[in-house]
Protein backbone atom coordinates (compact mmCIF):
# COMPACT_ATOMS: atom_id res chain seq x y z
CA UNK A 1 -18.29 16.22 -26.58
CA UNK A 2 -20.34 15.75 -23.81
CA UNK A 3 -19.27 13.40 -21.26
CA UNK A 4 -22.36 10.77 -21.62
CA UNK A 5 -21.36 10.57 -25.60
CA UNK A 6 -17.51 10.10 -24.57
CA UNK A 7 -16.52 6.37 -25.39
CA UNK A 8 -14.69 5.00 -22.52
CA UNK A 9 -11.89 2.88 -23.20
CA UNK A 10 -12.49 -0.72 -21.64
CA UNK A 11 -9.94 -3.66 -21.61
CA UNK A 12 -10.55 -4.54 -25.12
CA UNK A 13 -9.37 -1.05 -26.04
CA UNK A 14 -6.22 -2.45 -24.50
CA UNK A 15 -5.56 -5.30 -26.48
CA UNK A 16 -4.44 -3.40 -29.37
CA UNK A 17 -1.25 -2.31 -27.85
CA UNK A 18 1.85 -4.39 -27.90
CA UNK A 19 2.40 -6.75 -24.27
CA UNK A 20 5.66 -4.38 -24.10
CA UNK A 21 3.44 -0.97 -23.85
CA UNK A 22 2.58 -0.11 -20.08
CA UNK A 23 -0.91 0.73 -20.90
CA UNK A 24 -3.55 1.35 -18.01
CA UNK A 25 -7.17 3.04 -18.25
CA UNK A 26 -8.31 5.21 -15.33
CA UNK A 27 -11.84 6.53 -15.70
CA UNK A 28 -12.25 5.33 -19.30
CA UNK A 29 -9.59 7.02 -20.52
CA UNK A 30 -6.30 5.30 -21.75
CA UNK A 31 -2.67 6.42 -20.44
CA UNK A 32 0.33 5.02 -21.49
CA UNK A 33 3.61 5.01 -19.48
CA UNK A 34 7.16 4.71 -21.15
CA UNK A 35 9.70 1.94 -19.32
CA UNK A 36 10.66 2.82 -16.15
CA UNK A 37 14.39 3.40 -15.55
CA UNK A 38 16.83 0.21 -14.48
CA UNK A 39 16.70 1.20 -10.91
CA UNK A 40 12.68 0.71 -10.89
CA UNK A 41 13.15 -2.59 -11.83
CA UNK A 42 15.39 -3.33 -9.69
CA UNK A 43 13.24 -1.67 -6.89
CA UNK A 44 10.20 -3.71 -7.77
CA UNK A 45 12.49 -7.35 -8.03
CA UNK A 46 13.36 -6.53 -4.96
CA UNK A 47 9.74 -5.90 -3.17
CA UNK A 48 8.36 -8.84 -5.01
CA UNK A 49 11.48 -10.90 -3.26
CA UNK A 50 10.91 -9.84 -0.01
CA UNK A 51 7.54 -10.25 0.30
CA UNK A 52 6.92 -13.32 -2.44
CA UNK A 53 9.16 -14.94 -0.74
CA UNK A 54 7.93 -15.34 2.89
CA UNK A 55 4.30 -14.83 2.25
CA UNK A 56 4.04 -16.75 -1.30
CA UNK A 57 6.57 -19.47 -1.82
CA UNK A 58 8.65 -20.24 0.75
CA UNK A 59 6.38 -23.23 2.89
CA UNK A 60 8.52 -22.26 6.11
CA UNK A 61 7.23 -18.48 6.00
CA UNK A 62 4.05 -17.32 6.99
CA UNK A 63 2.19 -17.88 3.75
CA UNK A 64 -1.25 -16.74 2.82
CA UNK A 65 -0.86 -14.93 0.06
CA UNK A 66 -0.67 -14.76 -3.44
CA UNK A 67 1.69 -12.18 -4.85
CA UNK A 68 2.40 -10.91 -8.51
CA UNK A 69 3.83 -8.64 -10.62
CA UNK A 70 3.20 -6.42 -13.77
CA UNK A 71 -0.55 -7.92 -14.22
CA UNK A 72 -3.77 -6.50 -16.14
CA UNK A 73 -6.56 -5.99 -13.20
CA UNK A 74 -9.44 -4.91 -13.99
CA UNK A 75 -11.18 -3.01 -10.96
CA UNK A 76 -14.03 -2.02 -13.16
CA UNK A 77 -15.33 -1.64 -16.48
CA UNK A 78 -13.84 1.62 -17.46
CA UNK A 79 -10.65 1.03 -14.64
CA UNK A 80 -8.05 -1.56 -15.72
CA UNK A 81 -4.66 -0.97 -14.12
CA UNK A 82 -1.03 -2.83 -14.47
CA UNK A 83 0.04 -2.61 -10.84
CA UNK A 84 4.09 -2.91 -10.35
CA UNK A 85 3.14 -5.37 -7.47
CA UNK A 86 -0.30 -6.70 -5.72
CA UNK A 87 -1.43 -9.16 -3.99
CA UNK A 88 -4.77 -11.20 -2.45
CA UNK A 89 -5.16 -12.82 0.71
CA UNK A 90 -5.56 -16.70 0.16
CA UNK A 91 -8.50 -17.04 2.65
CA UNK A 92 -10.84 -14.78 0.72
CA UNK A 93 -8.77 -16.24 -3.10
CA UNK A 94 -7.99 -19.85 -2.31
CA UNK A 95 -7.55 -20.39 -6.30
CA UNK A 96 -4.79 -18.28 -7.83
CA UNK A 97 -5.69 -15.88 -10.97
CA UNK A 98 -5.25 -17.10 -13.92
CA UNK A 99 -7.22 -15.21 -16.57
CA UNK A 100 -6.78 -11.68 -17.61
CA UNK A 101 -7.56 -9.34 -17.13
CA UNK A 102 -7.62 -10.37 -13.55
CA UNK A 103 -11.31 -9.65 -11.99
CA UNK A 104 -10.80 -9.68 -8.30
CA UNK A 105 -9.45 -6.65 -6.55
CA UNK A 106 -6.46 -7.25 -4.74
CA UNK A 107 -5.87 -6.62 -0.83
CA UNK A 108 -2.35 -5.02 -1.26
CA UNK A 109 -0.71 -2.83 -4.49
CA UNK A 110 2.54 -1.59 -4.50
CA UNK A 111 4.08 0.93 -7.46
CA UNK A 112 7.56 1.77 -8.25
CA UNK A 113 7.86 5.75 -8.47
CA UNK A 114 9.31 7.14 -11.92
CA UNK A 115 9.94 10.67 -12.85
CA UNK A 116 7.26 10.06 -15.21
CA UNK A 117 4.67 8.64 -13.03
CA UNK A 118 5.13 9.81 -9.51
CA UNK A 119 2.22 12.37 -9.68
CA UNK A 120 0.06 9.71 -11.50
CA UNK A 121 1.04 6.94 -8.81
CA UNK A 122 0.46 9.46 -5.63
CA UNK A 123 -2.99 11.39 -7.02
CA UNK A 124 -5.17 9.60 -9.61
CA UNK A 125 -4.26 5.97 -9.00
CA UNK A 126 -4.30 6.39 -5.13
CA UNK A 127 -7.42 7.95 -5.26
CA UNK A 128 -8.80 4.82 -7.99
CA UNK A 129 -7.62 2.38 -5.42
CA UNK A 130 -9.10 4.26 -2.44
CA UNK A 131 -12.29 4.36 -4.40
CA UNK A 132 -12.16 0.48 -4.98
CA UNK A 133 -12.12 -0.22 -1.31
CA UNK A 134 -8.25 -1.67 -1.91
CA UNK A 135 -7.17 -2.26 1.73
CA UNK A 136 -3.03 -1.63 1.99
CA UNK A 137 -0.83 0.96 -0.92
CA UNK A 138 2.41 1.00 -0.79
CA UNK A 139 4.01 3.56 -3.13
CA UNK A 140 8.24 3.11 -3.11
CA UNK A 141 10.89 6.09 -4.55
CA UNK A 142 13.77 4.62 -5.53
CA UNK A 143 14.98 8.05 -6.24
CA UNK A 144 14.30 9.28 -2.68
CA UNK A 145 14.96 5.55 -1.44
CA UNK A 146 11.88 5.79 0.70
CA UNK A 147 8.99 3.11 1.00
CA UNK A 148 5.64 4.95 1.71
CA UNK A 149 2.61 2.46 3.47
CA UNK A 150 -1.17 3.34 3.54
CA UNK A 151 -4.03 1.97 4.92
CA UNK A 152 -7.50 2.42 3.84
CA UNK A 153 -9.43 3.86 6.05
CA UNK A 154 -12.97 5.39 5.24
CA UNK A 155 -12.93 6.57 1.65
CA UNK A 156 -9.05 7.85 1.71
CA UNK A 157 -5.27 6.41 3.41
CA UNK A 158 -4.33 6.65 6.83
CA UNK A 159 -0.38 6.97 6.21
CA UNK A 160 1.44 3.84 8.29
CA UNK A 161 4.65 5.56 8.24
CA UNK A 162 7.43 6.41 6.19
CA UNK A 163 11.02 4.51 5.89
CA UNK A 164 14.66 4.24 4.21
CA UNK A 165 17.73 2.85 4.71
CA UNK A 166 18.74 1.42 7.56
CA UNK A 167 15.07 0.81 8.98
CA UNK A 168 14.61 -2.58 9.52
CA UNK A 169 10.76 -2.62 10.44
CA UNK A 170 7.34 -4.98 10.11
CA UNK A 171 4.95 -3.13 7.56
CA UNK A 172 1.50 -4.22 7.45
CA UNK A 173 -0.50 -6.21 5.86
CA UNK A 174 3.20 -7.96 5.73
CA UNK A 175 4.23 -7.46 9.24
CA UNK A 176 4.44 -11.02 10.52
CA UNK A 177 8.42 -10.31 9.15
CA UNK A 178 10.95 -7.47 9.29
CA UNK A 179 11.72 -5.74 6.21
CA UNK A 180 15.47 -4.41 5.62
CA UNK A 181 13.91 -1.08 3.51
CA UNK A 182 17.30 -0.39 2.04
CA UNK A 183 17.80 -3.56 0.62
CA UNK A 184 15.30 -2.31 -1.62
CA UNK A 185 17.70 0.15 -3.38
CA UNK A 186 21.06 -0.49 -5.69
CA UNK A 187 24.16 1.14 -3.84
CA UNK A 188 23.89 4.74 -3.71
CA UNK A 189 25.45 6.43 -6.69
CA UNK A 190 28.20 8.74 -6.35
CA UNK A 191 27.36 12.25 -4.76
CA UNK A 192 23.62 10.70 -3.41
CA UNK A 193 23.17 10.31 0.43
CA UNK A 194 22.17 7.54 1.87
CA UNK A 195 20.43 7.56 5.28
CA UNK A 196 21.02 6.81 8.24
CA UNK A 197 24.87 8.22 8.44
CA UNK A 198 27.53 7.05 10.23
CA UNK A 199 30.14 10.09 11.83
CA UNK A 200 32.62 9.79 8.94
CA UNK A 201 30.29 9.52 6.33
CA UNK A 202 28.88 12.90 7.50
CA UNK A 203 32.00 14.40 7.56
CA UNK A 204 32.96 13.41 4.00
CA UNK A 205 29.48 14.40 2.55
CA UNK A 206 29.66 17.85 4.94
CA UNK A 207 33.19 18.68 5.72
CA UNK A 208 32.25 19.47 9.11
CA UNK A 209 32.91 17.71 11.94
């Protein structure tokens, strides 16, 4: 079929799945994800704590943002995405969402890598929110227990850095506080190394002194 007689999947196309079925459309055409593992949600409780918190709801924090999680936005006709995280900037949306799908693009998205999804998290949707001018991506591996930051710049991402446990850094557009990046994770599970090390910890994972 050729690709002007291809029907494109819109939002309503979406409806007819169950609120339980990660469902997103990329291009007009419909992927579905299956449920990430425990870890993932833990991973994305976690970023929407340490960032709702400060920036959303606590009045003492530096505010100015609304921040959500696991919500329908629509970035286009044929492009409706369920972001594990995302946010706007309450100067340019003083009134907070509250239809869906959701019709404003947001200034910040973070996802939660699966085994499923990484490949569809790194390439096609970072490439759908380069192309919808979506300022900040921040893509987190629970697996790797790394947190990933991107800026836009141009039409593609100027990488901000790269961190894991034990970095305690500001990570824009939420630098105005320090994030503990390996709070982020549960404990380690037995056999997986955790970075940084301390001397006996390398020892025991190496056997060599």
């Amino acid at each position: 079929m050729a690709e002007a007689d291809r029907k494109r999947a819109t939002y309503a196309d979406l409806t007819a799945f169950p609120e339980s079925v990660h469902a997103e459309i990329v291009a007009g055409d419909i992927y579905v994800h299956p449920s990430g593992l425990p870890r993932h949600g833990h991973v994305a409780a976690a970023v929407s704590g340490m960032i709702g918190m400060p920036f959303s709801f606590d009045p003492k924090g530096p505010g100015g943002w609304w921040i959500v999680s696991d919500v329908d936005i629509a970035l286009s006709t044929h492009d409706v995405v369920r972001p594990d995280l995302c946010g706007w900037r309450r100067e340019r949306v003083p009134v907070f969402p509250r239809d869906l799908p959701v019709r404003i693009v947001p200034d910040w998205v973070c996802e939660v890598l699966s085994p499923s999804n990484a490949r569809y998290d790194r390439i096609t949707k970072a490439d759908l929110y380069a192309r919808h001018a979506i300022p900040f991506y921040w893509i987190v591996d629970p697996a790797a227990r790394v947190l990933e930051a991107f800026e836009r710049q141009g039409a593609g991402w100027l990488r901000l850095g790269a961190w894991g446990d034990g970095d305690k850094v500001p990570i824009r557009p939420f630098d105005a506080v320090e994030l503990d990046v390996g709070r982020l994770f549960p404990p380690p599970e037995e056999g997986e190394i955790a970075f940084p090390m301390s001397v006996s910890e390398a020892i025991a994972a190496y056997g060599a002194a």
